[in-house]
PDB file of N, CA and C in Angstrom:
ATOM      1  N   UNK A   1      19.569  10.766   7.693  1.00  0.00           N
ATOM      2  CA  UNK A   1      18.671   9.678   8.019  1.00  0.00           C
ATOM      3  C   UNK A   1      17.292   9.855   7.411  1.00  0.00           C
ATOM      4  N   UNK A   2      16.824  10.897   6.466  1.00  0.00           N
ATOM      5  CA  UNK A   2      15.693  11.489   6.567  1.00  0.00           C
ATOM      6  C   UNK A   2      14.313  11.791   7.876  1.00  0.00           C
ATOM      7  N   UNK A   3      13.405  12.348   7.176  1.00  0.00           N
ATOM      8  CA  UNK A   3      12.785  13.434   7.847  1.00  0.00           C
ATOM      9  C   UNK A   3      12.159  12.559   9.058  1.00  0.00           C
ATOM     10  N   UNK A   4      11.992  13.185  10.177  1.00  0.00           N
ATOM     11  CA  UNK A   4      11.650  12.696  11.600  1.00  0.00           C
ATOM     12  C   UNK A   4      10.400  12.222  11.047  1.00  0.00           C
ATOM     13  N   UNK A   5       9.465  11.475  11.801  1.00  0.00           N
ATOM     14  CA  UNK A   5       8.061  10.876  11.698  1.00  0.00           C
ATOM     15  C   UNK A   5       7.881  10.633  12.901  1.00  0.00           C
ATOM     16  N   UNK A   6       6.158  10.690  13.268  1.00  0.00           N
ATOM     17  CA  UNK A   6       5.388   9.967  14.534  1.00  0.00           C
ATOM     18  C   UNK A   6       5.401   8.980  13.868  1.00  0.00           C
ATOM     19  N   UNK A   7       5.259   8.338  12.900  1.00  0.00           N
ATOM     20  CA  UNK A   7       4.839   6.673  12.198  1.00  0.00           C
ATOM     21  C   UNK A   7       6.018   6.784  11.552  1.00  0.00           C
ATOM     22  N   UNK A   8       6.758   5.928  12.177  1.00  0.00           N
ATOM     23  CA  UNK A   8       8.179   5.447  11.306  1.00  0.00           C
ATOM     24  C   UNK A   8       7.549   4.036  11.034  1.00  0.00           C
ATOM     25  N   UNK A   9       7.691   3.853   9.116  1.00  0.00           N
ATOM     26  CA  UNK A   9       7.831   2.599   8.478  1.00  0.00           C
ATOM     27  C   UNK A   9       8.846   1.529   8.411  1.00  0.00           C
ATOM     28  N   UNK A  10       9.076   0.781   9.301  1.00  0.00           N
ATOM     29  CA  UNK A  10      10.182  -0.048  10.062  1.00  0.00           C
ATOM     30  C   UNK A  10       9.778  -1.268   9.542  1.00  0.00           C
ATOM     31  N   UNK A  11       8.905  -1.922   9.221  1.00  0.00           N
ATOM     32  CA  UNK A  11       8.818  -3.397   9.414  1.00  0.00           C
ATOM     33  C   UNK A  11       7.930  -3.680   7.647  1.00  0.00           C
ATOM     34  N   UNK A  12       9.209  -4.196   7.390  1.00  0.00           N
ATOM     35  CA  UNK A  12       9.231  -4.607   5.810  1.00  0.00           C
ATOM     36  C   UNK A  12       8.580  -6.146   5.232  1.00  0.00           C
ATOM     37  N   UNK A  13       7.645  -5.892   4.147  1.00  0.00           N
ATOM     38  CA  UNK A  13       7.028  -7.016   3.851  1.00  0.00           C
ATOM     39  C   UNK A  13       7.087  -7.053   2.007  1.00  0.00           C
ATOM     40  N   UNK A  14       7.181  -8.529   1.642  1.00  0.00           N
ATOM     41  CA  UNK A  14       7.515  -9.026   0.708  1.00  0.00           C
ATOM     42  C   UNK A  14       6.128  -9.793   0.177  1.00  0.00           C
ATOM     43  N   UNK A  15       5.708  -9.237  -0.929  1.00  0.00           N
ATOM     44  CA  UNK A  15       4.515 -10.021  -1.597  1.00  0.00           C
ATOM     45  C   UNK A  15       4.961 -10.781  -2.811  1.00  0.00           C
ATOM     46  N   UNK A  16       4.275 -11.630  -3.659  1.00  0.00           N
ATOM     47  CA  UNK A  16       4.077 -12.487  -5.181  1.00  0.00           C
ATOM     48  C   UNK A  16       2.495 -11.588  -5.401  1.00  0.00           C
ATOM     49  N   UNK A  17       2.911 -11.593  -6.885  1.00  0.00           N
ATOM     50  CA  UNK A  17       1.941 -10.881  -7.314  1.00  0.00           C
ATOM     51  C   UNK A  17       1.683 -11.756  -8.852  1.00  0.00           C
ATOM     52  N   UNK A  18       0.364 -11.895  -8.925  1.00  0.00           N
ATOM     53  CA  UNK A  18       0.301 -12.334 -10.552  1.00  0.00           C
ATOM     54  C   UNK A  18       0.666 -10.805 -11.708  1.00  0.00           C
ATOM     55  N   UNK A  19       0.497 -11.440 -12.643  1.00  0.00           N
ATOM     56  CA  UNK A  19       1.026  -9.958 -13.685  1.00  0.00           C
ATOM     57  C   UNK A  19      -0.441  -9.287 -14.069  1.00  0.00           C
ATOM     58  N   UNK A  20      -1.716  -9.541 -13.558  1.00  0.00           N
ATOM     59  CA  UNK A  20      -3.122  -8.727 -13.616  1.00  0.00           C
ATOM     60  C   UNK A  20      -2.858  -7.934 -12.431  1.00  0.00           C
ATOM     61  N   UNK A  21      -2.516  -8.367 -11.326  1.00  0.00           N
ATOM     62  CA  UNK A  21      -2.650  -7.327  -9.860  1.00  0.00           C
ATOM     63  C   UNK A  21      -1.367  -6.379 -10.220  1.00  0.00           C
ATOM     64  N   UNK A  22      -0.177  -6.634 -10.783  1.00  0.00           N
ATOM     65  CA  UNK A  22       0.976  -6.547 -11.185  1.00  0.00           C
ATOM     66  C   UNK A  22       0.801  -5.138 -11.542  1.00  0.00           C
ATOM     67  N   UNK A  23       0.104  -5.356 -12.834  1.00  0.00           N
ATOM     68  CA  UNK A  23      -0.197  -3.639 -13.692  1.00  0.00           C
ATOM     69  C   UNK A  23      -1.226  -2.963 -13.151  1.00  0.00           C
ATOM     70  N   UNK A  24      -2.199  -3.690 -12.144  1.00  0.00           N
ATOM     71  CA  UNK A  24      -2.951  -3.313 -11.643  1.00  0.00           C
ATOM     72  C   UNK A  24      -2.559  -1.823 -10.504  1.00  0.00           C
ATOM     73  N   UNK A  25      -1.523  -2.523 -10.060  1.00  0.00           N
ATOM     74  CA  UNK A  25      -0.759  -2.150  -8.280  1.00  0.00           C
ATOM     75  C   UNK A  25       0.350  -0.622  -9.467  1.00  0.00           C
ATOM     76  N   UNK A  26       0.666  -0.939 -10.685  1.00  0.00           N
ATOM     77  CA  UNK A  26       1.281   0.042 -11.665  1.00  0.00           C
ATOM     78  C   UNK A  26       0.465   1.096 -11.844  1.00  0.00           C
ATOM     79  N   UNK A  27      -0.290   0.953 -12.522  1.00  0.00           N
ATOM     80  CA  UNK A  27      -1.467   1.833 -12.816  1.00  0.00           C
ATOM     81  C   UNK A  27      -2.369   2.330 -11.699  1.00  0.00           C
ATOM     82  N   UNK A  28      -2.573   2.186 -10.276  1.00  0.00           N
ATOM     83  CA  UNK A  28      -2.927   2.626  -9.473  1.00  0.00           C
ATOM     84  C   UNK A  28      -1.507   3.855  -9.266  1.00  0.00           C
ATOM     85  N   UNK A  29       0.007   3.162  -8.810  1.00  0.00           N
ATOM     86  CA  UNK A  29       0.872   4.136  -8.460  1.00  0.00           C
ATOM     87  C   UNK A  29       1.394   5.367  -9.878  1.00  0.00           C
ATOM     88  N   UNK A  30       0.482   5.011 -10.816  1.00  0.00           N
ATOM     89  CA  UNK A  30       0.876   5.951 -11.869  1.00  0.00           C
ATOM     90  C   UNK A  30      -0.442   7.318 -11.741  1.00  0.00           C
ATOM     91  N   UNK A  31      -1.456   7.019 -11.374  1.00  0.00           N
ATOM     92  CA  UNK A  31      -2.269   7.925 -11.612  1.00  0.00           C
ATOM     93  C   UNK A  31      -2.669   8.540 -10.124  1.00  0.00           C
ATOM     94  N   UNK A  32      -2.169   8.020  -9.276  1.00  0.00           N
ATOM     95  CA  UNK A  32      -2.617   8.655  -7.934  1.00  0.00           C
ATOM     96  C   UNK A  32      -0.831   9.210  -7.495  1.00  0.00           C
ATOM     97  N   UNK A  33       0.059   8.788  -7.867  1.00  0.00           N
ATOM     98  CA  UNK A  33       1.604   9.270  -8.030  1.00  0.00           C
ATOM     99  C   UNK A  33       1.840   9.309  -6.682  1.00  0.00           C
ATOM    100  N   UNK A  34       1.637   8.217  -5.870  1.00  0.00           N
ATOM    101  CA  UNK A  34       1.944   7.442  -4.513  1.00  0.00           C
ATOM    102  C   UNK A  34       3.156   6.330  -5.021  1.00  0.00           C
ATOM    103  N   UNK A  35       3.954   5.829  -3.957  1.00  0.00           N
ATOM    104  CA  UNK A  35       4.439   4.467  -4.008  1.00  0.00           C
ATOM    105  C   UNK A  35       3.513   3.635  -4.015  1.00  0.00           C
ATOM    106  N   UNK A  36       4.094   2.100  -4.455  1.00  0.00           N
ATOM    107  CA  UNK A  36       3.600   0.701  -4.111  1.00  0.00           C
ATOM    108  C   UNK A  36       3.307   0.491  -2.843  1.00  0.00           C
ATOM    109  N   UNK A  37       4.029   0.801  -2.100  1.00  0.00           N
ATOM    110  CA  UNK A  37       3.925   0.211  -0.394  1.00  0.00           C
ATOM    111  C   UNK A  37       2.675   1.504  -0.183  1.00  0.00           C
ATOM    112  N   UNK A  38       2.732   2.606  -0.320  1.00  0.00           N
ATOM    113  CA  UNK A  38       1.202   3.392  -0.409  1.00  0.00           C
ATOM    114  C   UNK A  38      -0.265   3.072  -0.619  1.00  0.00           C
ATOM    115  N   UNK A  39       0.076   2.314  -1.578  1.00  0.00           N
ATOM    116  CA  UNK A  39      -1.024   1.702  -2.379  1.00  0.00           C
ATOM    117  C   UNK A  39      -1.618   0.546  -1.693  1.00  0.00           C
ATOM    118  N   UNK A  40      -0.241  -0.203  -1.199  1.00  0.00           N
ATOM    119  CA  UNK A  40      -0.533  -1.493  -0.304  1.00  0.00           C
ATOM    120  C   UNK A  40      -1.033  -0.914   1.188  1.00  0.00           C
ATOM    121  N   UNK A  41      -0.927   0.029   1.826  1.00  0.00           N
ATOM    122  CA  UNK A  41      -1.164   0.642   3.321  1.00  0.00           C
ATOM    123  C   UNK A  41      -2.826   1.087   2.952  1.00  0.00           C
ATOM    124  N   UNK A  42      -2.425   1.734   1.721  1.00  0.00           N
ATOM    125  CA  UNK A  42      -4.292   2.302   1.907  1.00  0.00           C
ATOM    126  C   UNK A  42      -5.319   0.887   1.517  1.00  0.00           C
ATOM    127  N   UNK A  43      -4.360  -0.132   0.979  1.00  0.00           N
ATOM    128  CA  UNK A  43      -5.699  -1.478   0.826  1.00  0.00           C
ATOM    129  C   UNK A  43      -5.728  -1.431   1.958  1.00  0.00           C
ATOM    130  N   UNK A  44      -4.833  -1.652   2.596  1.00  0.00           N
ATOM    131  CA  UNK A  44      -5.099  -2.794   4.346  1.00  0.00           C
ATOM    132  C   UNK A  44      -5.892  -1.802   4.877  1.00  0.00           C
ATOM    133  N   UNK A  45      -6.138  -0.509   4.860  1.00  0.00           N
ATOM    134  CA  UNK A  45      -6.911   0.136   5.686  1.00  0.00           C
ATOM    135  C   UNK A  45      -8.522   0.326   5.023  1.00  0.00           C
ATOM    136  N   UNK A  46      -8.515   0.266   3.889  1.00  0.00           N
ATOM    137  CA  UNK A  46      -9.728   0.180   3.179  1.00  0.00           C
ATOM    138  C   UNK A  46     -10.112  -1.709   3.416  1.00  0.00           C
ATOM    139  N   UNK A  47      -9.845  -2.572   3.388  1.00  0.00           N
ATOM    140  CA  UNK A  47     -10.100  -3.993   3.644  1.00  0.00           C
ATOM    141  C   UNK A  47     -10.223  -3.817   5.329  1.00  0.00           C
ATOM    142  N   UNK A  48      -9.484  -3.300   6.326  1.00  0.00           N
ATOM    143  CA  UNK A  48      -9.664  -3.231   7.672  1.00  0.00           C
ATOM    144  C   UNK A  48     -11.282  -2.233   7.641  1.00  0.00           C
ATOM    145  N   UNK A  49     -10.949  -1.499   7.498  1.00  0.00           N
ATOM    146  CA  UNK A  49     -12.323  -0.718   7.939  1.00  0.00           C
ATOM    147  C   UNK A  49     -13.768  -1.373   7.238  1.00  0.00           C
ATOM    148  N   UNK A  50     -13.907  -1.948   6.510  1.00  0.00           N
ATOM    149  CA  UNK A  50     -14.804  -2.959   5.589  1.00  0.00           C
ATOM    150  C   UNK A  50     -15.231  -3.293   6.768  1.00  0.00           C
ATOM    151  N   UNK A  51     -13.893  -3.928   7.023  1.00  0.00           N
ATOM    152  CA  UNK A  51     -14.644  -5.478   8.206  1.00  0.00           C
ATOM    153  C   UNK A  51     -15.266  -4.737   9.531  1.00  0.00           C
ATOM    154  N   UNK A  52     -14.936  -3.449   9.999  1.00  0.00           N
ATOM    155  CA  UNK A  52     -15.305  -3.482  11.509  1.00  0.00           C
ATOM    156  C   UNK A  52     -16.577  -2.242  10.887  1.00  0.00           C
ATOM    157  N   UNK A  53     -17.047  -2.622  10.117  1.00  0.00           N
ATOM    158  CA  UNK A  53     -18.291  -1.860   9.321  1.00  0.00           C
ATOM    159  C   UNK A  53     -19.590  -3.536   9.029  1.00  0.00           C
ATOM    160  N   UNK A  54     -18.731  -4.374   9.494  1.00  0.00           N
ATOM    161  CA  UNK A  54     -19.911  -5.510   9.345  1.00  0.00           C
ATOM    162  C   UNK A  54     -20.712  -5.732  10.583  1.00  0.00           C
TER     163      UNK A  54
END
């Protein structure tokens, strides 16, 4: 089943992407050598913490 977790990633989401955010969302997971869905968890938390910093 793989490895146990306190944060099990259960609840799956589907984006459209233009082809600028496209290579954008590439080239982020090429040089930091994370997944996509990585990349997408640390926006929402970098865009969340923004806001409760206003």
């Amino acid at each position: 089943m793989g490895r146990p977790t306190d944060n099990p990633k259960n609840i799956s989401l589907k984006v459209r992407l233009d082809s600028d955010t496209s290579e954008k969302l590439e080239e982020c997971t090429r040089i930091l050598e994370v997944s996509k869905a990585e990349i997408v968890r640390q926006g929402v938390h970098r865009v969340y913490d923004g806001l409760m910093e206003q």
